[in-house]
Structure formats: structure tokens, C-alpha cells
N, C-alpha and C. Protein backbone atom coordinates (compact mmCIF):
# COMPACT_ATOMS: atom_id res chain seq x y z
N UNK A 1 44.56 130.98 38.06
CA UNK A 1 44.84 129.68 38.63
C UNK A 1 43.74 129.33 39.63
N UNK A 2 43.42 127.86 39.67
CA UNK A 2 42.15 127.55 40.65
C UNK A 2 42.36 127.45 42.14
N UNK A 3 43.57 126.85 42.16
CA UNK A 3 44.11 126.79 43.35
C UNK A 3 45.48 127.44 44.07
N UNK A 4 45.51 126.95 45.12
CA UNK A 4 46.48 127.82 45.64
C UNK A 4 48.11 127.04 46.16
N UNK A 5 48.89 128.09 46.97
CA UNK A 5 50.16 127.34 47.26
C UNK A 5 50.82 127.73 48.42
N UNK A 6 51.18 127.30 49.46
CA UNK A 6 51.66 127.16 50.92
C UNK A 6 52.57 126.50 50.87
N UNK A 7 54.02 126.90 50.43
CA UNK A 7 54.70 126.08 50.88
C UNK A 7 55.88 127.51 50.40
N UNK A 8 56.90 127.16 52.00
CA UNK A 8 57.93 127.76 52.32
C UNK A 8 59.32 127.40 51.95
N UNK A 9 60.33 127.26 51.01
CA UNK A 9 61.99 126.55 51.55
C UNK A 9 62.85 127.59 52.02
N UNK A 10 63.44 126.75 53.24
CA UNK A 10 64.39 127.71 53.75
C UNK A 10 65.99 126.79 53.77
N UNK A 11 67.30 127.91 53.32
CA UNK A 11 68.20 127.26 53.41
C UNK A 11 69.15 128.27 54.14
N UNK A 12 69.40 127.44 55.96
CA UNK A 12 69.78 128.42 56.85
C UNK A 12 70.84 127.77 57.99
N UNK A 13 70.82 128.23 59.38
CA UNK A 13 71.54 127.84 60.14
C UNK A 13 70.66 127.78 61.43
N UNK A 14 70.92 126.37 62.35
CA UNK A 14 70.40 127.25 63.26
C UNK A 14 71.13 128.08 64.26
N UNK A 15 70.07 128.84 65.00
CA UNK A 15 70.59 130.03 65.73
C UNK A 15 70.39 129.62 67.05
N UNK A 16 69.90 128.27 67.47
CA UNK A 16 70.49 127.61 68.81
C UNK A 16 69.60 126.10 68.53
N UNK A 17 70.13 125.19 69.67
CA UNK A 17 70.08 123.69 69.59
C UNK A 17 68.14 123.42 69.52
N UNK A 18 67.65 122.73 69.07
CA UNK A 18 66.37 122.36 68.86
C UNK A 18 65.80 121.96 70.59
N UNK A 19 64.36 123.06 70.43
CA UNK A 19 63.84 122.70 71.81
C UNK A 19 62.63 121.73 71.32
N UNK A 20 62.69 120.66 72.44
CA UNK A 20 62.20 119.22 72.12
C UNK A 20 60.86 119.46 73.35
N UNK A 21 59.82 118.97 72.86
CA UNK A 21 58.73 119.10 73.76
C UNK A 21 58.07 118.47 73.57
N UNK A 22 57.28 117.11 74.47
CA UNK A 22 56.19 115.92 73.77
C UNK A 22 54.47 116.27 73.81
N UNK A 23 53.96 115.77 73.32
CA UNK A 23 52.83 116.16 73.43
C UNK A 23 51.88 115.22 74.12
N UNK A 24 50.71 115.09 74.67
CA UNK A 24 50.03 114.24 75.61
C UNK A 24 50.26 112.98 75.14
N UNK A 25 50.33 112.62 73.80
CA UNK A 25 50.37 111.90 73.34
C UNK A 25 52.02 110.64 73.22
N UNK A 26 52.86 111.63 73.21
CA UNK A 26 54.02 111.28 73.40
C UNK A 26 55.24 111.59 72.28
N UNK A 27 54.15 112.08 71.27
CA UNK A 27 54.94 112.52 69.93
C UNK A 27 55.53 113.88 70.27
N UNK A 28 56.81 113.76 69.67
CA UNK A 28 57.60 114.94 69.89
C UNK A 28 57.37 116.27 68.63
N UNK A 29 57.38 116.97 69.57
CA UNK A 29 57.49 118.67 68.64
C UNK A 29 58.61 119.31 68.99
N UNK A 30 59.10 119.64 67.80
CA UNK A 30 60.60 120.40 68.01
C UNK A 30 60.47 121.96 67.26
N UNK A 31 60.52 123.01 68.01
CA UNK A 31 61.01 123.96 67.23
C UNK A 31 62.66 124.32 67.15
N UNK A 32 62.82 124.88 65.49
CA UNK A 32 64.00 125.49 65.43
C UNK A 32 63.79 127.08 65.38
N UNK A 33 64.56 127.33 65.80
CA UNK A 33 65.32 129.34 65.08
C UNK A 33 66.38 128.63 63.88
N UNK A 34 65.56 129.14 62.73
CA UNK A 34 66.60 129.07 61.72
C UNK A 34 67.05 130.61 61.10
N UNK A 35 67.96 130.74 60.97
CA UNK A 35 68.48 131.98 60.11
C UNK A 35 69.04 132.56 59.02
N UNK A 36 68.69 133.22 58.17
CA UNK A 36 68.98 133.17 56.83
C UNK A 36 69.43 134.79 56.48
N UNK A 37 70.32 134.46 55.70
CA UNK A 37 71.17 135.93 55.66
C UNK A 37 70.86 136.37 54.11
N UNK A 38 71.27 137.56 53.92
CA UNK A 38 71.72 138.02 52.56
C UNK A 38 72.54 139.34 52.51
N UNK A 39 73.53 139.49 51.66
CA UNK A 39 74.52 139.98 51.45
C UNK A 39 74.36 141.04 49.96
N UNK A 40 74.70 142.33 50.36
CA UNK A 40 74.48 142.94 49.38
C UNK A 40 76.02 144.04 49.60
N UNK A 41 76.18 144.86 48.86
CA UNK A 41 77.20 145.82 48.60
C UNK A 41 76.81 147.25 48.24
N UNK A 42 76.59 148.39 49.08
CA UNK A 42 76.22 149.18 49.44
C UNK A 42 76.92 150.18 48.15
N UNK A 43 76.03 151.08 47.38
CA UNK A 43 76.37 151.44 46.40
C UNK A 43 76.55 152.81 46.26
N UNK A 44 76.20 153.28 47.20
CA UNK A 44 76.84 155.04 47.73
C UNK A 44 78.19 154.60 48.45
N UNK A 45 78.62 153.74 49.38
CA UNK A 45 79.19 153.61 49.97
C UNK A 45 80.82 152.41 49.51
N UNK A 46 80.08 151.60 49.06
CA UNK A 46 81.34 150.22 48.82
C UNK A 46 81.05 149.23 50.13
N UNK A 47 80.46 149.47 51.01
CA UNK A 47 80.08 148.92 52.08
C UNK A 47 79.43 147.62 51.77
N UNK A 48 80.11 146.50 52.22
CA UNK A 48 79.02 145.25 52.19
C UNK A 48 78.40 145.24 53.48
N UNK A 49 76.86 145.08 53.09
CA UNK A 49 76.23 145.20 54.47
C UNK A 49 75.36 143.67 54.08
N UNK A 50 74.53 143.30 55.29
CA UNK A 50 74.54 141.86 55.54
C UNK A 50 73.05 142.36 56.28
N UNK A 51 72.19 141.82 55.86
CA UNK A 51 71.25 141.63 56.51
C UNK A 51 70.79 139.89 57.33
N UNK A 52 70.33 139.56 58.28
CA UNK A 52 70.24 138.61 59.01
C UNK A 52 68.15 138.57 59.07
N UNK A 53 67.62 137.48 58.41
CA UNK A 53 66.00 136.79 58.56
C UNK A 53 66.09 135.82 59.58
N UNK A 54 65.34 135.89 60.47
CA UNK A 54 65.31 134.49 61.83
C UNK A 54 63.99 134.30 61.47
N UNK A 55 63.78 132.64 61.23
CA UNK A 55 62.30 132.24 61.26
C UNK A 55 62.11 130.97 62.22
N UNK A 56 60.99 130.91 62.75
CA UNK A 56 60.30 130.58 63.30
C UNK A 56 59.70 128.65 62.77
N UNK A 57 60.39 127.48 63.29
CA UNK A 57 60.24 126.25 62.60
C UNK A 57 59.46 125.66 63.65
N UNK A 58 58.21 124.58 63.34
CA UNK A 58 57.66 124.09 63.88
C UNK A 58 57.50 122.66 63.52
N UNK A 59 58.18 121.26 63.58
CA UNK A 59 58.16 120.24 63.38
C UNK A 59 57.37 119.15 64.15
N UNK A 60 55.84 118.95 63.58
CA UNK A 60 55.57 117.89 63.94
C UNK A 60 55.27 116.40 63.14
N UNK A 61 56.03 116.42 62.17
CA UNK A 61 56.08 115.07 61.58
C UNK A 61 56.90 114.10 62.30
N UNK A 62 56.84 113.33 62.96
CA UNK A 62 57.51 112.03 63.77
C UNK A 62 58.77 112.02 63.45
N UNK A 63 58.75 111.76 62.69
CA UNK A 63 60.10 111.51 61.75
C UNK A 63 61.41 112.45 61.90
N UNK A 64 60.73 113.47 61.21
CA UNK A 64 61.53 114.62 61.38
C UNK A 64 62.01 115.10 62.44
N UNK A 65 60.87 114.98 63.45
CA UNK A 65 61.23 115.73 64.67
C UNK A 65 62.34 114.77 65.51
N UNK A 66 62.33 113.43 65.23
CA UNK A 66 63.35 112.57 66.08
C UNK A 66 64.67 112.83 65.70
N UNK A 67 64.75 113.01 64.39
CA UNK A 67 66.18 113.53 63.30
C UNK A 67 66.76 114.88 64.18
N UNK A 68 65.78 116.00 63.75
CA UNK A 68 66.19 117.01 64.69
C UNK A 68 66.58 117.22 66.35
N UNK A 69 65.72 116.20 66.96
CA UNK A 69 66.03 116.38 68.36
C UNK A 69 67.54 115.44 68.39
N UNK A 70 67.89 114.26 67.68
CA UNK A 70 69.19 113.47 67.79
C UNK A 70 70.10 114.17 67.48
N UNK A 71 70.15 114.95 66.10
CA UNK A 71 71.24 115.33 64.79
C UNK A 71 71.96 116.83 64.65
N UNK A 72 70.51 117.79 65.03
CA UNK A 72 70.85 118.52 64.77
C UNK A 72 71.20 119.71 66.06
N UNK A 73 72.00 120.69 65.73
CA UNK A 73 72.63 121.29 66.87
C UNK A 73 72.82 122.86 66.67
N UNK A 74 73.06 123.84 67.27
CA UNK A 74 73.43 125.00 66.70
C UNK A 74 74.62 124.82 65.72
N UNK A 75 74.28 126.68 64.84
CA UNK A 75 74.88 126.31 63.97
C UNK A 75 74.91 125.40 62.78
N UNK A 76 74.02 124.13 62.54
CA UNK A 76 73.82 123.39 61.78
C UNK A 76 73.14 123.98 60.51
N UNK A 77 73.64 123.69 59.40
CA UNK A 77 72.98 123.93 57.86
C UNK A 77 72.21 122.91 57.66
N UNK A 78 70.68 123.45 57.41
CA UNK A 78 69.43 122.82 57.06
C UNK A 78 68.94 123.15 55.65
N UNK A 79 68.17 122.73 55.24
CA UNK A 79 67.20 122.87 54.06
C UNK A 79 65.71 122.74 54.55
N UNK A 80 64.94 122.91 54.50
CA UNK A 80 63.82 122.64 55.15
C UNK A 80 62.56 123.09 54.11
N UNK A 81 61.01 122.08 53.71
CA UNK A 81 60.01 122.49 52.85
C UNK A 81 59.16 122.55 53.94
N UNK A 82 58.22 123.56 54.15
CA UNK A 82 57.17 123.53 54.97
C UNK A 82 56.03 124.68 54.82
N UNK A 83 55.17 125.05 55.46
CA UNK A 83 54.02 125.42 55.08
C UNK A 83 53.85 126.57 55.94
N UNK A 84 53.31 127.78 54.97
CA UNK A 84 53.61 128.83 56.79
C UNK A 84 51.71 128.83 57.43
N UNK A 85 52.03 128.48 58.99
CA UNK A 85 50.74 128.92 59.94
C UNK A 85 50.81 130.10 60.49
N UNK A 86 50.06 130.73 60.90
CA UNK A 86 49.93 131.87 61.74
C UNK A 86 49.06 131.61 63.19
N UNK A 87 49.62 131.54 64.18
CA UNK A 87 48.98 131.32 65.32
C UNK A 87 48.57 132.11 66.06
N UNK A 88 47.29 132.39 66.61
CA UNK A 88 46.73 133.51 67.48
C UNK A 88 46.00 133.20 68.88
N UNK A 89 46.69 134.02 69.98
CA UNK A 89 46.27 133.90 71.27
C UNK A 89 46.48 134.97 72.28
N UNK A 90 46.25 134.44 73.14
CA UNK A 90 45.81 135.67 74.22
C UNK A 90 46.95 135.74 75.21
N UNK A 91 47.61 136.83 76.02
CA UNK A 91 48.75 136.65 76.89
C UNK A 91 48.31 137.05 78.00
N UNK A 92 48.59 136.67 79.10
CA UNK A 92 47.68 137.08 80.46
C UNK A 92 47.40 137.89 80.59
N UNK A 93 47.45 139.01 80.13
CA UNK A 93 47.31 140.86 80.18
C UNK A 93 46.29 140.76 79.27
N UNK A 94 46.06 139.88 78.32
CA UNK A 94 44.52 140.08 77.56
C UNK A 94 44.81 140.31 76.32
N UNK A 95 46.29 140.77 76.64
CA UNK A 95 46.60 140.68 75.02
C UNK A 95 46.78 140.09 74.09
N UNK A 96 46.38 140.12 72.50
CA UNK A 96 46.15 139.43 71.27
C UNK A 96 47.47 139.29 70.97
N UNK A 97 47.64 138.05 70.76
CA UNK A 97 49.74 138.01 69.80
C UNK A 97 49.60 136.89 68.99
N UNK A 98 50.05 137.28 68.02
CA UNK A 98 50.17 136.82 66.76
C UNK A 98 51.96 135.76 66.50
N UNK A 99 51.73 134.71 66.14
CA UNK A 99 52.87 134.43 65.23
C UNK A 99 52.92 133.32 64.24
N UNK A 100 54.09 134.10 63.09
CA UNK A 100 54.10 132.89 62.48
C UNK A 100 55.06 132.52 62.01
N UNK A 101 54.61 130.80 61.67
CA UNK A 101 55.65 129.84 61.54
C UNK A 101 56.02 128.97 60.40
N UNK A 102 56.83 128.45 60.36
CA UNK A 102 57.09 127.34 59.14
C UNK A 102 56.57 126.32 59.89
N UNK A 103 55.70 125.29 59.17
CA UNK A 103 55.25 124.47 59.60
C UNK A 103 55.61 122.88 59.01
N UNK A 104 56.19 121.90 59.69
CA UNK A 104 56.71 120.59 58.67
C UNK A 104 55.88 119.40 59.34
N UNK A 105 54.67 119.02 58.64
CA UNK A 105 53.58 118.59 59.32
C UNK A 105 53.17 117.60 58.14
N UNK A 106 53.68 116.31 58.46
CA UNK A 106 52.78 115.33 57.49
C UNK A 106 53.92 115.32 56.27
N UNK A 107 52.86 114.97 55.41
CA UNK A 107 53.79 114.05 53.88
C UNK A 107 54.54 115.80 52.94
N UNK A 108 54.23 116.35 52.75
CA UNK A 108 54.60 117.34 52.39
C UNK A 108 55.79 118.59 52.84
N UNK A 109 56.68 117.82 54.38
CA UNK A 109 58.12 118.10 54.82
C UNK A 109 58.87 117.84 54.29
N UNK A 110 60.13 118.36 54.33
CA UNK A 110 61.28 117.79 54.28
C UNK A 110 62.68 118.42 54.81
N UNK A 111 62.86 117.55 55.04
CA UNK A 111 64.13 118.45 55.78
C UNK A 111 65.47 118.31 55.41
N UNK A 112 66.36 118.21 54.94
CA UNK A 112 67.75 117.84 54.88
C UNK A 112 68.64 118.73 54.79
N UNK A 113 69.79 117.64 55.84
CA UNK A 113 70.78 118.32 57.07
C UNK A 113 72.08 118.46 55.70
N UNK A 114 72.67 119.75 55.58
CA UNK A 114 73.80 119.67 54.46
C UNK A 114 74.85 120.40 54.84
N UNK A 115 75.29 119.67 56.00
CA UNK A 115 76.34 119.36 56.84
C UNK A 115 77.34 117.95 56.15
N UNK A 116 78.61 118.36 56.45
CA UNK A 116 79.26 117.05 55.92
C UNK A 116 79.28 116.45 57.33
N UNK A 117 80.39 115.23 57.25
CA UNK A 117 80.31 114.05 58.31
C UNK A 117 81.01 115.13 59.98
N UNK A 118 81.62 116.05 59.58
CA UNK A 118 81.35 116.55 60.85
C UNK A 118 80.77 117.74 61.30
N UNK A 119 79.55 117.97 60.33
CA UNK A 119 78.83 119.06 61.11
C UNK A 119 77.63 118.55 61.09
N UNK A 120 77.06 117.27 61.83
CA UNK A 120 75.82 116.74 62.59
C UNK A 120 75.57 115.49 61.36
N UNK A 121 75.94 114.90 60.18
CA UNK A 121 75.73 114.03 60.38
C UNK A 121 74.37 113.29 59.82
N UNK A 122 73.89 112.52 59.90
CA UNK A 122 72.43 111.52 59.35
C UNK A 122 71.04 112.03 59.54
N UNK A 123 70.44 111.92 59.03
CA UNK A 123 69.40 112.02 59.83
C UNK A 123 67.96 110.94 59.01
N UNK A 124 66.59 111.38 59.47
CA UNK A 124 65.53 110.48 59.19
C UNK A 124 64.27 111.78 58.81
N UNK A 125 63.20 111.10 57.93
CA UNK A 125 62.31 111.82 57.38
C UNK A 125 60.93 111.29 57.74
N UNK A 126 59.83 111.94 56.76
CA UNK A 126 58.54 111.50 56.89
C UNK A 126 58.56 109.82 57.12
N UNK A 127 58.90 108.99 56.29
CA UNK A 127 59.01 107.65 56.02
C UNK A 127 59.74 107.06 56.98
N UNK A 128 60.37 107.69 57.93
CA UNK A 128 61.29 107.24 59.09
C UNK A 128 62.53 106.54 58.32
N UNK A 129 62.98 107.13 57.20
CA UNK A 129 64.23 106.41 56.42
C UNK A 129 65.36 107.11 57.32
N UNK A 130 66.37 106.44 57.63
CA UNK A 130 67.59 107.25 57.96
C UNK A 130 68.72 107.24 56.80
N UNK A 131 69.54 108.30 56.56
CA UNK A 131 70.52 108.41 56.05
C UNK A 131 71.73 108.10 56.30
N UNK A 132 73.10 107.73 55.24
CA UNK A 132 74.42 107.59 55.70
C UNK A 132 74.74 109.03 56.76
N UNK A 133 76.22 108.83 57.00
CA UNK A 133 77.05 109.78 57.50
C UNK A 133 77.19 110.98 57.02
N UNK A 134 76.47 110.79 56.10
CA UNK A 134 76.93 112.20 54.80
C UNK A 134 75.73 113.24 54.81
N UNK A 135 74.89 113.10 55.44
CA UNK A 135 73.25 113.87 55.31
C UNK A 135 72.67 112.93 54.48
N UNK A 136 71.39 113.84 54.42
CA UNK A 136 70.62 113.46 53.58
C UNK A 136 69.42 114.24 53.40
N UNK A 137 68.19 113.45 52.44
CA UNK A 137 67.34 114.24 52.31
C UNK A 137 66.19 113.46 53.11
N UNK A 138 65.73 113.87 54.08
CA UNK A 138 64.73 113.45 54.90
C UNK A 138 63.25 113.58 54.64
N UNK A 139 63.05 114.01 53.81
CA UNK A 139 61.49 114.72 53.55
C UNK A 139 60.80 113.23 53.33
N UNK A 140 59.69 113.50 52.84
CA UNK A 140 58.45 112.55 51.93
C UNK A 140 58.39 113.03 50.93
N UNK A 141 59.01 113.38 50.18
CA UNK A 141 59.00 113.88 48.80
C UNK A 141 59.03 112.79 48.12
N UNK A 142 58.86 113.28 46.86
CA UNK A 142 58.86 111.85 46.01
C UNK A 142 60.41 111.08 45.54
N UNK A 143 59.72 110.38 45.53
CA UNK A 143 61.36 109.43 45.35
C UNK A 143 61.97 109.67 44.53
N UNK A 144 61.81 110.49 43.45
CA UNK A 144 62.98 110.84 42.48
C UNK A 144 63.98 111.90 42.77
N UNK A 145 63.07 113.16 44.31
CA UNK A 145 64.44 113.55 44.62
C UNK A 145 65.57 113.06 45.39
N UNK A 146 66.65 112.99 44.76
CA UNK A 146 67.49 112.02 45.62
C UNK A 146 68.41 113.41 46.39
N UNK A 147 68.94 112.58 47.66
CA UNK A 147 70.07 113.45 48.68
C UNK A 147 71.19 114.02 48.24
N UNK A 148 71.80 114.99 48.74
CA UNK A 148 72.93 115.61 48.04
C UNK A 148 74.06 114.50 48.33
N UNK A 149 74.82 113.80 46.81
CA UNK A 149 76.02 113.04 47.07
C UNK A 149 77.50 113.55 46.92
N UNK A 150 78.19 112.97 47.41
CA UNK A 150 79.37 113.62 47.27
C UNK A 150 79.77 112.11 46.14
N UNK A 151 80.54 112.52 44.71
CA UNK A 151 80.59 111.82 44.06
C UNK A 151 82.44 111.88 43.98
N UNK A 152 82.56 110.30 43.56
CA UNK A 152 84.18 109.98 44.37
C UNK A 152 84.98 110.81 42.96
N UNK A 153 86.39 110.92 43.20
CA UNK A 153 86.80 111.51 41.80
C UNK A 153 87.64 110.25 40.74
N UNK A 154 87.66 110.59 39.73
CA UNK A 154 87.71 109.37 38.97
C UNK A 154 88.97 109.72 38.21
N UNK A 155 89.28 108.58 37.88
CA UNK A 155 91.16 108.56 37.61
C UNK A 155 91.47 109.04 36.55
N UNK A 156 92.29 109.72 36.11
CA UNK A 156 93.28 110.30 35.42
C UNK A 156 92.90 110.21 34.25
N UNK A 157 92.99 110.75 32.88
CA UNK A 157 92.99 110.18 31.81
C UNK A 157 93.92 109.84 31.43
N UNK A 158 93.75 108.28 30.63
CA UNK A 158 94.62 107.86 30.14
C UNK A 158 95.87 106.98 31.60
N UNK A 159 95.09 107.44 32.32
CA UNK A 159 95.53 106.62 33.66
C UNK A 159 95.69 105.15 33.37
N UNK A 160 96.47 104.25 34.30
CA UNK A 160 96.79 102.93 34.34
C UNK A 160 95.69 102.12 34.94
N UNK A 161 95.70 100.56 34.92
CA UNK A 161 94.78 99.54 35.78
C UNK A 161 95.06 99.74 37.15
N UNK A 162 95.41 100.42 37.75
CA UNK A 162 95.99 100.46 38.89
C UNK A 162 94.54 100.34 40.09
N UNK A 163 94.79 99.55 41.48
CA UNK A 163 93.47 99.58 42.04
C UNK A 163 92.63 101.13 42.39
N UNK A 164 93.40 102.05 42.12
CA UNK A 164 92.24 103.42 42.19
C UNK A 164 92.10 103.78 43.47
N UNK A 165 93.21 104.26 44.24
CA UNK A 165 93.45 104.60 45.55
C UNK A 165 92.35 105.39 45.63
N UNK A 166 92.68 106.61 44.93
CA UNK A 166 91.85 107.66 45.26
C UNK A 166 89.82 107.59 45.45
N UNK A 167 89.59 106.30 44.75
CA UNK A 167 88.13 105.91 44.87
C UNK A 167 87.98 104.96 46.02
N UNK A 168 88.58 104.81 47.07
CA UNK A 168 88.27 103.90 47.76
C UNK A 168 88.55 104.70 49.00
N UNK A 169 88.87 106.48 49.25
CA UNK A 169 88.57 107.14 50.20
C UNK A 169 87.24 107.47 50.62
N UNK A 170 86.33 108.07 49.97
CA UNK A 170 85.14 108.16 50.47
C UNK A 170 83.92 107.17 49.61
N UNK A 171 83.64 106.13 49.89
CA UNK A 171 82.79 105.86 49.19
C UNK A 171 81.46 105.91 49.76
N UNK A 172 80.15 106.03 48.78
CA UNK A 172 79.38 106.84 49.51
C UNK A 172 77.99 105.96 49.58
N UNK A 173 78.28 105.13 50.11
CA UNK A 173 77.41 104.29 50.35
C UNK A 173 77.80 103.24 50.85
């Protein structure tokens, strides 16, 4: 292959509320702690054991980062596309430290919150689109991926003309 590929998805929680920080400029940078688990079943034992991944999110697409600093909260289920950096610097002792991050920077983020209406709610993407009550998909991706919908349930078979109570609880749009 000629070229190459940088790009991260993570589907996690966070592990505390988004720290919001502006830059000279006035644009906001938000990092998250997101956390991602996996679950396995211990095969000498019967033991389900659980391992716990914390990564490291760095949001500076406009967009995104206003979504996150409004929307999102501990605990919140994210999706997130981003790019990993590795950052290197010096700590007053002289020492070299390394880290790295998911990075959601420009047209190639995305983020979406997949939380229902009460676990955080709307949010906004590259394009500064905001979403209903229901989440959404915030990125700059291309427009054919569409947001996760919740689709209404549809009547009975062989059901009557009746006005269709049950479709007029959540409608999603």
C-alpha cells in the first residue's frame, strides 16, 4: 500500500467531566479521559475478569469542543474518530515525558454522544450542526453517515385505521 492510516475509534465512557481550556486565541480545547473496557471469562478459573483501557482525548475542532464542554459529563457514552499524536517535553527536573493522545482536529472528527434523552442529550460537530434530544452524530464525516435513530414501532398486523397512539410517543424529529 502507498499510503498510510491514522485514525483511532473509540466507544467508551467518560471517566470524569471534560476539562475546558481556551487558547490565546479564544478557541476552546477540551480534553476527555475516556474509558474502554473488555470482558473476558477466565478459563482455568470460570472467573470473569474485566480489564479497564483509559485514553487520553484531545479536542480541538470548534465544534466539537463546544458540544463537549455544554453536553457532555461523567460517565457519558461517546463514540469518537480521531487521530493518535504523541507529544514530547521536558518536566522541570529535565525530564523527557512522553504522551499520547487521540486527537479530533479538523474535518476528519467525529464525535457522537449515544446517550438517550437522559444521559446528556444533543450535541454539535465539525460543521457546527446541532442535533435533536436524542444524540447524534457530530463529526464531518460525509453525509451519508447518518446518527443513530430510534425508529417509532409500527402497528399491529392486520391492525385497524385507528390514529396510531403508539407512533405519536416518540417521534424523532
Amino acid at each position: 500500500m502507498a499510503g498510510s492510516v491514522n485514525k483511532v475509534i473509540l466507544v467508551g465512557n467518560l471517566g470524569k467531566d471534560p476539562e475546558v481550556r481556551r487558547m490565546q486565541n479564544g478557541n476552546p480545547v477540551v480534553n476527555l479521559t475516556i474509558a474502554t473496557s473488555d470482558t473476558w471469562r477466565d478459563k482455568a478459573t470460570g472467573e470473569r475478569k474485566e480489564k479497564t483501557e483509559w485514553h487520553r482525548v484531545v479536542i480541538f475542532n470548534e465544534g466539537l469542543a463546544k458540544v463537549a464542554e455544554q453536553y457532555l459529563k461523567k460517565g457519558a457514552k461517546v463514540y469518537i474518530e480521531g487521530a493518535l499524536q504523541t507529544r514530547k517535553w521536558t518536566d522541570p527536573q529535565g525530564v523527557e515525558k512522553y504522551s499520547t493522545e487521540v486527537v479530533l482536529q479538523g474535518f476528519n472528527s467525529t464525535m457522537t454522544m449515544l446517550d438517550g434523552k437522559g444521559g446528556g442529550g444533543a450535541g454539535a460537530g465539525g460543521g457546527d450542526s446541532y442535533g435533536g434530544d436524542m444524540g447524534g452524530d457530530f463529526g464531518a464525516s460525509s453525509p451519508s453517515s447518518a446518527p443513530p435513530r430510534r425508529v417509532a414501532a409500527s402497528a399491529p398486523a392486520g391492525g385497524g385505521g385507528g390514529r396510531g397512539s403508539d407512533m405519536d410517543d416518540d417521534i424523532p424529529f
